[in-house]
C-alpha atoms as a PDB file:
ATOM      1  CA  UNK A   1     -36.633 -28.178  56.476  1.00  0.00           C
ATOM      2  CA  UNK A   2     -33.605 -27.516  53.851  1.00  0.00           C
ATOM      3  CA  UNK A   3     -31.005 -29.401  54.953  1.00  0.00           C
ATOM      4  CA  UNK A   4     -27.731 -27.770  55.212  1.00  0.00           C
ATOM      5  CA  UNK A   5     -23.876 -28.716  56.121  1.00  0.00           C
ATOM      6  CA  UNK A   6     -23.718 -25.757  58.667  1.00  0.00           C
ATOM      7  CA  UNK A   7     -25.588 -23.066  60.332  1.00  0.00           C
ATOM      8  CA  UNK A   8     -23.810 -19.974  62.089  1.00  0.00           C
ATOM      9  CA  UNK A   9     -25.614 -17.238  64.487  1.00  0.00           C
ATOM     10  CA  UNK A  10     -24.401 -14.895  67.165  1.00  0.00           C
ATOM     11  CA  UNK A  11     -25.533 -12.087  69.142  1.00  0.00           C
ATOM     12  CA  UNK A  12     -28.890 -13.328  69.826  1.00  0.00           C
ATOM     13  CA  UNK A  13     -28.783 -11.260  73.409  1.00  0.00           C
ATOM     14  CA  UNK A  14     -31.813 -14.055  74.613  1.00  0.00           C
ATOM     15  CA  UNK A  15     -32.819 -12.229  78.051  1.00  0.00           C
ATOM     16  CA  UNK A  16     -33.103  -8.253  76.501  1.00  0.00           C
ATOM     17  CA  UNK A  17     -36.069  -6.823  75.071  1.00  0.00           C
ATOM     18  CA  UNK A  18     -34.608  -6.269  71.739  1.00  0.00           C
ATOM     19  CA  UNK A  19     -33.933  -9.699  71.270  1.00  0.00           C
ATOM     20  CA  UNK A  20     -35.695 -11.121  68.032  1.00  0.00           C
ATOM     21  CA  UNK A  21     -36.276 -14.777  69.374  1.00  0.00           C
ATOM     22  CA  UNK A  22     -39.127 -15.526  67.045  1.00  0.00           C
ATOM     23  CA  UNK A  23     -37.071 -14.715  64.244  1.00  0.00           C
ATOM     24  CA  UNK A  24     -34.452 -16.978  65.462  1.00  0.00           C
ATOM     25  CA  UNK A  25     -36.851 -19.656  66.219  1.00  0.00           C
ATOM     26  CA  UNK A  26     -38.539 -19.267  62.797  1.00  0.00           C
ATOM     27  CA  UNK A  27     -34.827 -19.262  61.172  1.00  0.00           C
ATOM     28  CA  UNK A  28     -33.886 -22.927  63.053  1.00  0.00           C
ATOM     29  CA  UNK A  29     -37.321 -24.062  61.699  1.00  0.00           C
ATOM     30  CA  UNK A  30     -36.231 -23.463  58.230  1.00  0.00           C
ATOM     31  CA  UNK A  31     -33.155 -26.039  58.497  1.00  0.00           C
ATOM     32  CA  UNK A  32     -31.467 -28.786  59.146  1.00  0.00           C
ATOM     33  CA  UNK A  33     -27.548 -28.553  59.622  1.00  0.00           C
ATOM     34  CA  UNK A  34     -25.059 -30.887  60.792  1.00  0.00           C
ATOM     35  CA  UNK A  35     -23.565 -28.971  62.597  1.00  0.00           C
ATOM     36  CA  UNK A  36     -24.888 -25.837  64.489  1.00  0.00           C
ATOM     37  CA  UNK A  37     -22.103 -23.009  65.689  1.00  0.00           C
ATOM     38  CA  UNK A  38     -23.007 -20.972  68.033  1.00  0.00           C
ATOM     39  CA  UNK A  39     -21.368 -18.108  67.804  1.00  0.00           C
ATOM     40  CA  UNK A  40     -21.056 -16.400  70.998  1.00  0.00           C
ATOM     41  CA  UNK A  41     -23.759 -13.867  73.044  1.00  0.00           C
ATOM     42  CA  UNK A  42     -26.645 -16.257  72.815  1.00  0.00           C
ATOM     43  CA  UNK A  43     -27.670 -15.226  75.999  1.00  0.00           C
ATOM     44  CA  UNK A  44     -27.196 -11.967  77.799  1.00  0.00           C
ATOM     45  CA  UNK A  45     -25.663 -12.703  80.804  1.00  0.00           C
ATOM     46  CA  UNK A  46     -24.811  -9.236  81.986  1.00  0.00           C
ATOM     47  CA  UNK A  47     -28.120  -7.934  81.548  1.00  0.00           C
ATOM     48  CA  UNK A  48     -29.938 -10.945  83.358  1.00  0.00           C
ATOM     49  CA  UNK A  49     -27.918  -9.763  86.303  1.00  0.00           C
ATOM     50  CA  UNK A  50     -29.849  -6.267  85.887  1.00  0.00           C
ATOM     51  CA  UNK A  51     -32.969  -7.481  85.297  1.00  0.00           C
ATOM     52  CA  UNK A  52     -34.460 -10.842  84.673  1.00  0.00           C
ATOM     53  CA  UNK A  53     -36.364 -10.861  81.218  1.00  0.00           C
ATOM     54  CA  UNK A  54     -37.438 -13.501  79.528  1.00  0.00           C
ATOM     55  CA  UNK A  55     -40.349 -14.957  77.579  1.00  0.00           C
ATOM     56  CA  UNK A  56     -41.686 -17.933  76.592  1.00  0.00           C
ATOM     57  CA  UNK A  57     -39.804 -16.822  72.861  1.00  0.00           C
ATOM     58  CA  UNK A  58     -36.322 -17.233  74.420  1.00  0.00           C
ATOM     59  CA  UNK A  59     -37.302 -20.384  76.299  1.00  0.00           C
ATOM     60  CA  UNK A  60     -38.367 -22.182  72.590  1.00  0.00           C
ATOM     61  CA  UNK A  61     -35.019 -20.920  71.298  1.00  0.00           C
ATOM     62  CA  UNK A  62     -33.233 -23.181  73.935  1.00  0.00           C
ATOM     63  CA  UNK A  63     -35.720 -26.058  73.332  1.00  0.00           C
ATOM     64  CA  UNK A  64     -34.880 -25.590  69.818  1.00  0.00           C
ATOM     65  CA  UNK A  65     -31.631 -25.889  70.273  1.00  0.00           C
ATOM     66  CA  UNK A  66     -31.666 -28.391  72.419  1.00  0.00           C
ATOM     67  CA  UNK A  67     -33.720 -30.768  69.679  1.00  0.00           C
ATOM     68  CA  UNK A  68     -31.017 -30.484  66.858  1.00  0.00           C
ATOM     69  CA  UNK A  69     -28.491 -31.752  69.582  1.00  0.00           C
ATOM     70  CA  UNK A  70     -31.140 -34.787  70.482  1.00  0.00           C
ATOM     71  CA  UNK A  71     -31.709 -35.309  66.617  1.00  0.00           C
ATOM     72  CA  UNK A  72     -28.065 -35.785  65.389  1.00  0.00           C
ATOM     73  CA  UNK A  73     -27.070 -31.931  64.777  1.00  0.00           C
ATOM     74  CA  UNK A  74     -23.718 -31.347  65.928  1.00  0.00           C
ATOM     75  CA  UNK A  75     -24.162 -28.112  68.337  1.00  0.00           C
ATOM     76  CA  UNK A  76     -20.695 -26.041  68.789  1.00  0.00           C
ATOM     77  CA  UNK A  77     -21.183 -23.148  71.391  1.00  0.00           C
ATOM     78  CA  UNK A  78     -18.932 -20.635  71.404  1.00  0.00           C
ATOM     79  CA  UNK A  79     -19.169 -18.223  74.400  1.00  0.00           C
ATOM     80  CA  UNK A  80     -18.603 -14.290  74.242  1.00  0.00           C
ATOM     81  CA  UNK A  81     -18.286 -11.461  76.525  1.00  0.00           C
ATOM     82  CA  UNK A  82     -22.063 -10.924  77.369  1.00  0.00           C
ATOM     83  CA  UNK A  83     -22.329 -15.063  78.093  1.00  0.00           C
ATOM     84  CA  UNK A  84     -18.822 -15.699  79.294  1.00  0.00           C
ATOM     85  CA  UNK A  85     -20.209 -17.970  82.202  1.00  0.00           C
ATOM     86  CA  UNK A  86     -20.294 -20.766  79.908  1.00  0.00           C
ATOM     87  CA  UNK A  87     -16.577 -20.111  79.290  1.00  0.00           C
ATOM     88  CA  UNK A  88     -16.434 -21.993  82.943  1.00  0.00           C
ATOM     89  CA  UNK A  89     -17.327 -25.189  80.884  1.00  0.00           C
ATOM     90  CA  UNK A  90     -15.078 -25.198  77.964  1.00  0.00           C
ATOM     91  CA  UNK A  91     -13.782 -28.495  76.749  1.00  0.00           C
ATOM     92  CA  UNK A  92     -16.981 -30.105  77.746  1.00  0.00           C
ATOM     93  CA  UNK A  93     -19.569 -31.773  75.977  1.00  0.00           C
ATOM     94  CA  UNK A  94     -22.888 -32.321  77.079  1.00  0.00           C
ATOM     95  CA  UNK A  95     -24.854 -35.080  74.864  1.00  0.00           C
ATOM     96  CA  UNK A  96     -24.354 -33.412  71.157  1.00  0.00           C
ATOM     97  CA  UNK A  97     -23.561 -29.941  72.619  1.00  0.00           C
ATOM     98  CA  UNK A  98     -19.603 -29.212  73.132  1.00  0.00           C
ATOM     99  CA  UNK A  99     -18.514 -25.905  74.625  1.00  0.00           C
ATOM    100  CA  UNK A 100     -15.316 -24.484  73.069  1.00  0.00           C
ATOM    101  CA  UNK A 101     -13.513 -20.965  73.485  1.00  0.00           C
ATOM    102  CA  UNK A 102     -12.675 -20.937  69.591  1.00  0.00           C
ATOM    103  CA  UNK A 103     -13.020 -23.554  67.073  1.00  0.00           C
ATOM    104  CA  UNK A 104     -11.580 -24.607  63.851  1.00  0.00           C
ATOM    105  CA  UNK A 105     -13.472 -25.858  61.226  1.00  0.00           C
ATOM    106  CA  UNK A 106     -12.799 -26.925  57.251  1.00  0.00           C
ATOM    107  CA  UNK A 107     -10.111 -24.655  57.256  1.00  0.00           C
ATOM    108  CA  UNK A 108     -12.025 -21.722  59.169  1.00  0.00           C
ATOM    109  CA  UNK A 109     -11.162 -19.662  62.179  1.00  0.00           C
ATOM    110  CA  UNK A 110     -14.018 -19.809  64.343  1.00  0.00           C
ATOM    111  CA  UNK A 111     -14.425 -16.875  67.314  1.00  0.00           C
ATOM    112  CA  UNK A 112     -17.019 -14.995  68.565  1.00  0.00           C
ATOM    113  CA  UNK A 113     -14.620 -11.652  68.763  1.00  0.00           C
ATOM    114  CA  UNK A 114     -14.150 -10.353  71.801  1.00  0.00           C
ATOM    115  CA  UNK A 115     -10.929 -11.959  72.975  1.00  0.00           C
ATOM    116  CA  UNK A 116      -9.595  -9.606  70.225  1.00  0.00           C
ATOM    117  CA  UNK A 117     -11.231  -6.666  70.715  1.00  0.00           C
ATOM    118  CA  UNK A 118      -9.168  -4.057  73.020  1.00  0.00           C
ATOM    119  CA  UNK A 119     -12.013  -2.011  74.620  1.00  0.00           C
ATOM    120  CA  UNK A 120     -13.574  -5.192  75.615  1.00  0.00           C
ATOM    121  CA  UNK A 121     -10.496  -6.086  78.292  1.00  0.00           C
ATOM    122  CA  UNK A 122     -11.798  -3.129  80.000  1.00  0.00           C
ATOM    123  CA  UNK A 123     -14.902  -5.227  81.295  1.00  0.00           C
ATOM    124  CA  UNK A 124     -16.802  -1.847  82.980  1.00  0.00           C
ATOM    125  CA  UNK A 125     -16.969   0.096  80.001  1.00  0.00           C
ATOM    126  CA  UNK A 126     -18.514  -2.784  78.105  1.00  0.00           C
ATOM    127  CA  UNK A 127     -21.312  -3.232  80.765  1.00  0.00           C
ATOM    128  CA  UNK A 128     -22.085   0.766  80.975  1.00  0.00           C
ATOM    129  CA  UNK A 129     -22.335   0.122  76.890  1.00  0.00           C
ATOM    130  CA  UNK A 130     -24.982  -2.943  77.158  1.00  0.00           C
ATOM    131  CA  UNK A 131     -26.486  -0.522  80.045  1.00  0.00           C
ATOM    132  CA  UNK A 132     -26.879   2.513  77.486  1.00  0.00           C
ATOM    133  CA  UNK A 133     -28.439   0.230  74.209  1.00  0.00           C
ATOM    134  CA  UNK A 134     -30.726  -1.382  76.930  1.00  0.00           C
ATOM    135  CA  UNK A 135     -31.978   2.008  77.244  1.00  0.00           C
ATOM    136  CA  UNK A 136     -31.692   3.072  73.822  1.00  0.00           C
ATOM    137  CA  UNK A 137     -34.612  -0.158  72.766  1.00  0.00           C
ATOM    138  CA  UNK A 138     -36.871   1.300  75.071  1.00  0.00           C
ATOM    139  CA  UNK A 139     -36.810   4.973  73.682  1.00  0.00           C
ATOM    140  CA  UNK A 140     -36.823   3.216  70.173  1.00  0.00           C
ATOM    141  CA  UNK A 141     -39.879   1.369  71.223  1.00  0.00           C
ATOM    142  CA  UNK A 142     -41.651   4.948  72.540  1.00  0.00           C
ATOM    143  CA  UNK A 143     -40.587   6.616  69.892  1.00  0.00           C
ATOM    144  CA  UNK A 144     -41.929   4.354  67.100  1.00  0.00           C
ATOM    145  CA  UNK A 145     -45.035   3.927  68.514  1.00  0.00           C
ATOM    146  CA  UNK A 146     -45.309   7.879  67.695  1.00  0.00           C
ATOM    147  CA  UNK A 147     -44.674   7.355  64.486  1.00  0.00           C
ATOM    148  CA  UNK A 148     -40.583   7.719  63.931  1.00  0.00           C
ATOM    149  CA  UNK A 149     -38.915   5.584  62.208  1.00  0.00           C
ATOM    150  CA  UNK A 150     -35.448   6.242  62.571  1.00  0.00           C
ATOM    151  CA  UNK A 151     -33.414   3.193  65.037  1.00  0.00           C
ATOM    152  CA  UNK A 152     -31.945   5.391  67.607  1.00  0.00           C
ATOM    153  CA  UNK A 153     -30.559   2.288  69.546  1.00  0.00           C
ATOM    154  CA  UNK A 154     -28.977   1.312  65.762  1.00  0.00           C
ATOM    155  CA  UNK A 155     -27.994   4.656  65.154  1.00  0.00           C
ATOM    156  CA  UNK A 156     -25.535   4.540  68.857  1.00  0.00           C
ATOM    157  CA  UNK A 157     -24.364   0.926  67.846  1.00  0.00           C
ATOM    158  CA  UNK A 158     -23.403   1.694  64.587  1.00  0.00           C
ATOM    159  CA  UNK A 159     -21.237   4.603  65.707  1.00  0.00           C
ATOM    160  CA  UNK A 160     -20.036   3.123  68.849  1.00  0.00           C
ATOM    161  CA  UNK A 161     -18.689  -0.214  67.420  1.00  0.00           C
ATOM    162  CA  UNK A 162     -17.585   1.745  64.401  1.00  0.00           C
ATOM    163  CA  UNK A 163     -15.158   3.637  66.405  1.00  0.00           C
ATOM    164  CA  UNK A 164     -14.444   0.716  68.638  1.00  0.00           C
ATOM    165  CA  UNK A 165     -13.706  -1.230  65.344  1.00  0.00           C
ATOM    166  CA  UNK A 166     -11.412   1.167  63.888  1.00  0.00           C
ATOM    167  CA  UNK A 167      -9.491   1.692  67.457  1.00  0.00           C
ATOM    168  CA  UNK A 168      -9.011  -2.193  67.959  1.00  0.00           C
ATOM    169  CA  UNK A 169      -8.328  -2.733  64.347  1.00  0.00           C
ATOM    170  CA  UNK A 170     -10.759  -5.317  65.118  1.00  0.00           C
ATOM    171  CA  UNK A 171     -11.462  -7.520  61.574  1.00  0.00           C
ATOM    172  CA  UNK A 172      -7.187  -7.095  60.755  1.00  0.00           C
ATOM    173  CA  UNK A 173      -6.485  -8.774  64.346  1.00  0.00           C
ATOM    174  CA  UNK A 174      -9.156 -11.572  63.429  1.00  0.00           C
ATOM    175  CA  UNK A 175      -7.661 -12.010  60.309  1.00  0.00           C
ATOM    176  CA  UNK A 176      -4.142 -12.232  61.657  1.00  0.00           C
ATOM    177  CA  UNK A 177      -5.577 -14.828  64.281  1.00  0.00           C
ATOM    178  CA  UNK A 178      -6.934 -17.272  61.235  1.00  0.00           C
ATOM    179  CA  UNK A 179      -3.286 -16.930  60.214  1.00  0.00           C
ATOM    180  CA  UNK A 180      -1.861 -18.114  63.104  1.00  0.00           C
ATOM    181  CA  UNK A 181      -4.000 -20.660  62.823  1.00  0.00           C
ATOM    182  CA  UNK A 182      -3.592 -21.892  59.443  1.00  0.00           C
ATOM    183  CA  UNK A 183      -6.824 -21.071  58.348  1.00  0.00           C
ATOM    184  CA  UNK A 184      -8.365 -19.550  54.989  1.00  0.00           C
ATOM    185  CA  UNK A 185     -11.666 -18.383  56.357  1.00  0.00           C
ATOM    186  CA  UNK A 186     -12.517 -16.220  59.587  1.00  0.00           C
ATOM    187  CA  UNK A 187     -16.131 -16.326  61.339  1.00  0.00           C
ATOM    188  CA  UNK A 188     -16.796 -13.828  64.211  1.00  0.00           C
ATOM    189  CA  UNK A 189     -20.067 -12.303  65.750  1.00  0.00           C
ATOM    190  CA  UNK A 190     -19.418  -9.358  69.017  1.00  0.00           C
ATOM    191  CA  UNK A 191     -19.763  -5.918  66.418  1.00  0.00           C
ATOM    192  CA  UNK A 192     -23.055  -6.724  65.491  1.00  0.00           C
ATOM    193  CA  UNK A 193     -22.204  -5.849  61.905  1.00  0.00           C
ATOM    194  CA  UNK A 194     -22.860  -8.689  59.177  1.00  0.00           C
ATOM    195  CA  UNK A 195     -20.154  -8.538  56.538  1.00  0.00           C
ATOM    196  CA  UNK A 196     -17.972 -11.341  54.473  1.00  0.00           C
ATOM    197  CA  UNK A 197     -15.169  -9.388  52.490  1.00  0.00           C
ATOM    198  CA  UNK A 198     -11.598 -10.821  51.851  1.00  0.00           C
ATOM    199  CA  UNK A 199      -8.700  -9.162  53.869  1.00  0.00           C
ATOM    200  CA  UNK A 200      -5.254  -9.670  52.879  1.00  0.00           C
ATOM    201  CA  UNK A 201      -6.202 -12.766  51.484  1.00  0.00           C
ATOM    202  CA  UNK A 202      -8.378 -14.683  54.026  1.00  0.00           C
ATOM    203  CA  UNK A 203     -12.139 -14.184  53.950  1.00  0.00           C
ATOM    204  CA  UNK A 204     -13.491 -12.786  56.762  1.00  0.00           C
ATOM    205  CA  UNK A 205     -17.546 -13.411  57.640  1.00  0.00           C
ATOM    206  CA  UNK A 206     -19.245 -11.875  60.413  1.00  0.00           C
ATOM    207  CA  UNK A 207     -22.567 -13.296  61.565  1.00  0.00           C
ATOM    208  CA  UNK A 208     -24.283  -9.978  62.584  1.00  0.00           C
ATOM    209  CA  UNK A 209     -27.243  -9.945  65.305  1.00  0.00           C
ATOM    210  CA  UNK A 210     -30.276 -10.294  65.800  1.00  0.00           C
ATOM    211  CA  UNK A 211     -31.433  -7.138  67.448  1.00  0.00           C
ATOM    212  CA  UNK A 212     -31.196  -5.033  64.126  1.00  0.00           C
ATOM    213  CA  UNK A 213     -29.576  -7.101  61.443  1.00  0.00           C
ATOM    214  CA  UNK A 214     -31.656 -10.141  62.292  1.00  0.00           C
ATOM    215  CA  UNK A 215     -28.606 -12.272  59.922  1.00  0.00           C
ATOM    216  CA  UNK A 216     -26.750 -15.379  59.972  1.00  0.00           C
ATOM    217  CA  UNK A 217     -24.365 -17.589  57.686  1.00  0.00           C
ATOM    218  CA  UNK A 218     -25.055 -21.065  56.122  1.00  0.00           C
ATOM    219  CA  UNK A 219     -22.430 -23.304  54.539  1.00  0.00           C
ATOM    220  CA  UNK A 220     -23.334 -25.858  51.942  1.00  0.00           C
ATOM    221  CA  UNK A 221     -22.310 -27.216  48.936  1.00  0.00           C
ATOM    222  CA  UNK A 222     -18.874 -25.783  49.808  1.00  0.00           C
ATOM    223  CA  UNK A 223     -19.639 -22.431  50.063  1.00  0.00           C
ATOM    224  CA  UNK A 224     -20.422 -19.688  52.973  1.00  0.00           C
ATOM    225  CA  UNK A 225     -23.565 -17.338  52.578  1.00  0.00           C
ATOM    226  CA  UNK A 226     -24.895 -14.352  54.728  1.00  0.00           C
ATOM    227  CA  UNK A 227     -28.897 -14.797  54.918  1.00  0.00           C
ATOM    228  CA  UNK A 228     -30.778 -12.043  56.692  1.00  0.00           C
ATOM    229  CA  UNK A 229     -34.389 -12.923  58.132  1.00  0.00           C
ATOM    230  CA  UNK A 230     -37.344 -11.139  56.959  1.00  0.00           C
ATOM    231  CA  UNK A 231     -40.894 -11.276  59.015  1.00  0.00           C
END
């Protein structure tokens, strides 16, 4: 196991068949951080209250987690929309694991997103959204086992939180926000869209997912990287 100052993931959506849980578990495998940031939409709350999925995959995920906080890893969880009943425990800590609405962090703005992002208020149209990609996994599934390759569920995210993106003015209100706050750096998960660009002068990093983008961010040796897992 390399060992690392800091690990970042988000949008792991643990309870959905999309979720890539072995690719997660394989990823924690791989290090050993101080600290481990959680960055919102670990599990998918809203769709759990549809229908209960989950394997013996998401279960190790938790375990996993759950032995870096027993072994001296510093575990920061972050809640989003689709887990937002953990936002009922904010401010606590349980053993190594503290639950925080945002964090800050060597001079970074830590948020999983949705706080910021307009559309999201409007809490019906976000479940009817998680509703529709539910739907659009299982066509992808049928239709790649027919041989196409095209995503269709990443095809209807990428245009969906494109628009919702440029509506919200989502990355230039997170960037504002690490102002506020004093803070160089910005770290945010919710559009499912890896990225780390500088925007008006603070450097914004977005974690991705792991239903398509299957990426994360590591911080060592004073520096922040975007990895991406490959099977």
């Amino acid at each position: 196991m390399k060992k690392i100052e800091a690990l970042f993931l988000s949008d792991i959506h643990l309870g959905i068949k999309g979720s890539n849980a072995e690719g997660v578990l394989n990823t924690l495998k791989q290090y050993s951080p101080k600290y481990l940031f959680l960055v919102g939409d670990i599990i998918d709350g809203w769709m759990l209250k549809r229908k209960f999925r989950w394997s013996q995959s998401h279960t190790n995920v938790i375990r996993k987690i759950l032995s870096y906080s027993k072994n001296g890893t510093k575990v920061i969880y972050i809640p989003g929309n689709h887990d937002e009943f953990m936002r009922e425990y904010i401010g606590l800590t349980f053993g190594s694991v503290e639950i925080h609405n945002e964090y800050i962090w060597k001079d970074t703005f830590i948020t999983h997103g949705d706080l910021y992002d307009g559309v999201m208020q409007l809490k019906w149209l976000g479940i009817l959204g998680s509703i529709g990609y539910d739907l659009a996994i299982s066509i992808d599934r049928r239709l790649k086992s027919w041989g196409y390759k095209r995503s269709l569920s990443k095809y209807l995210k990428d245009k969906v939180k494109e628009a919702v993106k440029f509506i919200t003015q989502y990355e230039a209100e997170l960037v504002r926000q690490a102002k506020k706050n004093n803070c160089l750096n910005v770290i945010s998960g919710h559009i499912h869209y890896p990225e780390d660009k500088i925007i008006d002068g603070i450097r914004y990093l977005n974690c991705g997912d792991w239903i398509e983008n299957n990426s994360y961010i590591i911080y060592n040796k004073g520096k922040y990287n975007i990895r991406r897992y490959k099977e």
